[in-house]
Protein backbone atom coordinates (compact mmCIF):
# COMPACT_ATOMS: atom_id res chain seq x y z
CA UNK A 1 67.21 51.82 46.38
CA UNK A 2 64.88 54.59 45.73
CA UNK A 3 65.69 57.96 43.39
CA UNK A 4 63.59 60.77 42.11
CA UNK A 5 63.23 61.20 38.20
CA UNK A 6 63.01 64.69 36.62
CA UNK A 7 59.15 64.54 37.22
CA UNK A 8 60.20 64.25 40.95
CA UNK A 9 58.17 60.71 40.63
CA UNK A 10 59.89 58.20 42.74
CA UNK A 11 61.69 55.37 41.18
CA UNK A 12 62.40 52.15 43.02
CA UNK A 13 65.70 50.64 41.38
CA UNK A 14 67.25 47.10 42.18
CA UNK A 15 70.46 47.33 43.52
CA UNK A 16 72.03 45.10 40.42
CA UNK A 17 76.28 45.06 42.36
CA UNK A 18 74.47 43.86 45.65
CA UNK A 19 72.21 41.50 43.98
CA UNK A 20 75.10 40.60 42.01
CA UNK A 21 77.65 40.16 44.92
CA UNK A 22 75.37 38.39 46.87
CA UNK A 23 75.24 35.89 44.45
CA UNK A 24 78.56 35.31 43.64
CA UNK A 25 79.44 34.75 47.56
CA UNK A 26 76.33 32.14 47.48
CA UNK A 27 78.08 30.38 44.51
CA UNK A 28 81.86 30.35 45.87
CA UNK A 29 80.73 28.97 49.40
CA UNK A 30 78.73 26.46 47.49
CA UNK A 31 82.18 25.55 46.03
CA UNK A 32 83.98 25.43 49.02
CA UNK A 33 80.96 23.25 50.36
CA UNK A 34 81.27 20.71 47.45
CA UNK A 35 85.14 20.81 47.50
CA UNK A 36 85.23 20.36 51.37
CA UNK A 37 82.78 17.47 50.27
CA UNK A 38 85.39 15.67 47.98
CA UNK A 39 88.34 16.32 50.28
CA UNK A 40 86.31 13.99 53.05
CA UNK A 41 85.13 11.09 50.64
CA UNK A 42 88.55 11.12 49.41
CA UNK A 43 90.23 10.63 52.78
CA UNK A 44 87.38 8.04 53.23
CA UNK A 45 88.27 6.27 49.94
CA UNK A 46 92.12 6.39 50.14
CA UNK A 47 91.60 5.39 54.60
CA UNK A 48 89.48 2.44 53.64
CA UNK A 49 92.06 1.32 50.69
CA UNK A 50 94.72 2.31 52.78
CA UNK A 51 93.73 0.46 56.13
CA UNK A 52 90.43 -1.19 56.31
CA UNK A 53 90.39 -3.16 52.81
CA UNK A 54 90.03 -6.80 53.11
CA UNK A 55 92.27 -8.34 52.07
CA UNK A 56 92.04 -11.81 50.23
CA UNK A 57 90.57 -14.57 52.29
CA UNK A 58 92.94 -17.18 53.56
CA UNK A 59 92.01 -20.33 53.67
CA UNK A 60 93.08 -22.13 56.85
CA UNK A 61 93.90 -25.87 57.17
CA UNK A 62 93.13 -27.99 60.19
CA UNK A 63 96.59 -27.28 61.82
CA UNK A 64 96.67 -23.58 60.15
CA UNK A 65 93.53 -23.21 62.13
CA UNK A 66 94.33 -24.56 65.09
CA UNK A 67 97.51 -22.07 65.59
CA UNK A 68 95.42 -19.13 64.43
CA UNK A 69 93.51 -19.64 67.88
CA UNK A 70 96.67 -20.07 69.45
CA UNK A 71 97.58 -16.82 68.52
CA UNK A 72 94.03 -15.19 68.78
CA UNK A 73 94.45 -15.91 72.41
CA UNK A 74 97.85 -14.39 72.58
CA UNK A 75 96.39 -11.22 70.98
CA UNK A 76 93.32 -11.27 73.71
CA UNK A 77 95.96 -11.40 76.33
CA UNK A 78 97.77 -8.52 74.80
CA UNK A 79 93.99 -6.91 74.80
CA UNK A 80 94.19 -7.24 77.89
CA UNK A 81 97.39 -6.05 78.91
CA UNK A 82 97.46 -9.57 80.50
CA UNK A 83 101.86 -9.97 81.33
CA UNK A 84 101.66 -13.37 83.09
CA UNK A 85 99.32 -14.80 80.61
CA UNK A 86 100.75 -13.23 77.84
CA UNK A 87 104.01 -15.04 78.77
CA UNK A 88 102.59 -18.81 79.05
CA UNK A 89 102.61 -18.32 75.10
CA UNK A 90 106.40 -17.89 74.96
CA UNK A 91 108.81 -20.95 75.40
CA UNK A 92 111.55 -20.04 78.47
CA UNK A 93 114.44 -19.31 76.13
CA UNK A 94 112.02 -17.85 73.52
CA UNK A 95 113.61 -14.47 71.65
CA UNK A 96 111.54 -11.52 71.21
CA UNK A 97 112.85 -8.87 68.19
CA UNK A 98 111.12 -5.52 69.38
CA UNK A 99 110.05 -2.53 66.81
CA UNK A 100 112.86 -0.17 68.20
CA UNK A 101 115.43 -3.18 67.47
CA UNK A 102 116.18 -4.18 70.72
CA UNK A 103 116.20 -8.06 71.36
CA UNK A 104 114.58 -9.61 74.78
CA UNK A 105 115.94 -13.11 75.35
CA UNK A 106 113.75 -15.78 77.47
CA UNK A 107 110.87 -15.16 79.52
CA UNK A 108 112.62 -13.16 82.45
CA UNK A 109 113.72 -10.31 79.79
CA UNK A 110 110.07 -10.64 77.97
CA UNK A 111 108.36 -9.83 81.11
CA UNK A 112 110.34 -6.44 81.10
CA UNK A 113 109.12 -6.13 77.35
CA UNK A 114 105.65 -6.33 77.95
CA UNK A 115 105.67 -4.79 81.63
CA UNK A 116 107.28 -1.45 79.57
CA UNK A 117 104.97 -1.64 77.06
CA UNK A 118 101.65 -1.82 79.13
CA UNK A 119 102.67 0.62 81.71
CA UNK A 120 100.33 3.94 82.44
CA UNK A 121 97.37 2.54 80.09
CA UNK A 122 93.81 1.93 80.98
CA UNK A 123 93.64 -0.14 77.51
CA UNK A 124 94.67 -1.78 74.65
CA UNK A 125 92.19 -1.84 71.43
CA UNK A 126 93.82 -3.89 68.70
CA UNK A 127 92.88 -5.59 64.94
CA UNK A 128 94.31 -8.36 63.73
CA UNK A 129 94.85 -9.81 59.84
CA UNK A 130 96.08 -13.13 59.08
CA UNK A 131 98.85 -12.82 56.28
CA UNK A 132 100.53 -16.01 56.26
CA UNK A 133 100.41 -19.18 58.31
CA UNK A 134 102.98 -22.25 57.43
CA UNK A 135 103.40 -25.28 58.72
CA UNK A 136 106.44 -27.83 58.44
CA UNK A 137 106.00 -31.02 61.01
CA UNK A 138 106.31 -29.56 64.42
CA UNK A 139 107.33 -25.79 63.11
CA UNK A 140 105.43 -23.16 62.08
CA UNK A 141 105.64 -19.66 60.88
CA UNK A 142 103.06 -16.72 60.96
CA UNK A 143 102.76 -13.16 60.07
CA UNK A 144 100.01 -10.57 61.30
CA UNK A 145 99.22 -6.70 60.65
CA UNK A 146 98.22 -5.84 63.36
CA UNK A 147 96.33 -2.25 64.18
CA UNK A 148 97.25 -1.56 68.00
CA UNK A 149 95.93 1.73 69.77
CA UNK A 150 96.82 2.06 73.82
CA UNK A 151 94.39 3.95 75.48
CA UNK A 152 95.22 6.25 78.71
CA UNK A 153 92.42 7.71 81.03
CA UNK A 154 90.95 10.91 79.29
CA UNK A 155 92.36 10.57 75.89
CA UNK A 156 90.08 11.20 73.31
CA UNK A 157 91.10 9.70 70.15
CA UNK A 158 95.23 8.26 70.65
CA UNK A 159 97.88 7.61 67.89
CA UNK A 160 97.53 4.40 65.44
CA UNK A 161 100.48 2.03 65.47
CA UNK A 162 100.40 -0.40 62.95
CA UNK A 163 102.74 -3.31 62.73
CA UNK A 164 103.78 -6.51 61.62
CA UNK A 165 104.24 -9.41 64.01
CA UNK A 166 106.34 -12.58 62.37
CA UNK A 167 106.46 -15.65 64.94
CA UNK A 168 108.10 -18.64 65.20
CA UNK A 169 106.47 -21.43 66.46
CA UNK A 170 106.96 -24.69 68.29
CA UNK A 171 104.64 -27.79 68.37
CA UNK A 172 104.91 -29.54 72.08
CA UNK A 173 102.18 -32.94 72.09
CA UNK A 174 99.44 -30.95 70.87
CA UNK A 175 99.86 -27.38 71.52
CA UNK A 176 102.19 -24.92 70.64
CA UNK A 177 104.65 -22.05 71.93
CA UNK A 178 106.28 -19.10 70.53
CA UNK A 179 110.02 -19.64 70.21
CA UNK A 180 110.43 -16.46 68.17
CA UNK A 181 108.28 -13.07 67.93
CA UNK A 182 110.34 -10.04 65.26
CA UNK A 183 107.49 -7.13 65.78
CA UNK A 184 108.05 -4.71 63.06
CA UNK A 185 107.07 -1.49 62.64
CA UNK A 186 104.69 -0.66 59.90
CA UNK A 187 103.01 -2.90 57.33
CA UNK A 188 104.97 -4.46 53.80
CA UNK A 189 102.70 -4.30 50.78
């Protein structure tokens, strides 16, 4: 800015509330950068606690082992929104507990399970942890989180379901079948 003093002589004068103003916008949206900053690497922090942590590494047995890739190929069928191979895993009278409570009873009520479940998606991107494997003689027990999203044509980022499956296994020679599958919604700490 630029006044005249008595002598008429012209004065060039900072604007001191501009300068002033200026600066104090340049210092609050630096704190809203830093704060919008913190707000991301805590989602980050709390997400990767939350979801992605690993959790403690299981050590697997011969037999533990050998129905952990039992399952793994259940899970690719499931991948794969594979029905029929999906239901070689099952035994014919095998139960099935779904998330919404309803109960499917041998193979020919399964198939409607899975059929429902799979219909109208292009795919089916899943993640897997092992929580607990047991075995006693020809039974076994396992529980899974499990991380499933279903994909349709043009979505762009779909819904997280997380739950957790328990089976109930059945040892037949040397391979086994699922006699019991309660799919639960959500994951128990």
């Amino acid at each position: 800015m630029v006044i005249s003093d008595q002598n008429g002589s012209a004065i060039k004068m900072n604007n001191t509330s501009n300068t002033k103003k200026n600066r104090r916008l340049r210092i609050i949206g630096f704190i809203i950068i830093i704060l919008i900053l913190i707000v991301i690497a805590s989602y980050f922090v709390v997400f990767q606690n939350r979801f992605g942590s690993p959790s403690p590494t299981i050590t697997l047995d011969e037999e533990q082992e050998q129905i952990d890739n039992f399952l793994a190929n259940y899970y690719l069928a499931y991948r794969d929104g594979s029905v029929e191979r999906i239901l070689t895993f099952f035994e014919d009278d095998a139960i099935l507990s779904a998330p919404d409570g309803k109960v499917f009873e041998g193979k020919s009520n399964i198939v409607i399970y899975y059929s429902n479940l799979f219909k109208g998606y292009d795919s089916i991107e899943h993640s897997r942890e092992i929580l607990d494997i047991r075995v006693r003689g020809d039974e076994a027990y396992a529980t899974y989180k499990v991380r499933v999203r279903f994909w349709k044509f043009g979505a762009t980022d779909p819904p997280q379901f997380f739950y957790e499956d328990n089976f109930s296994l059945k040892k037949y020679g040397d391979s086994w079948k699922i006699n019991a599958l309660l799919i639960e919604f959500g994951w128990k700490d």
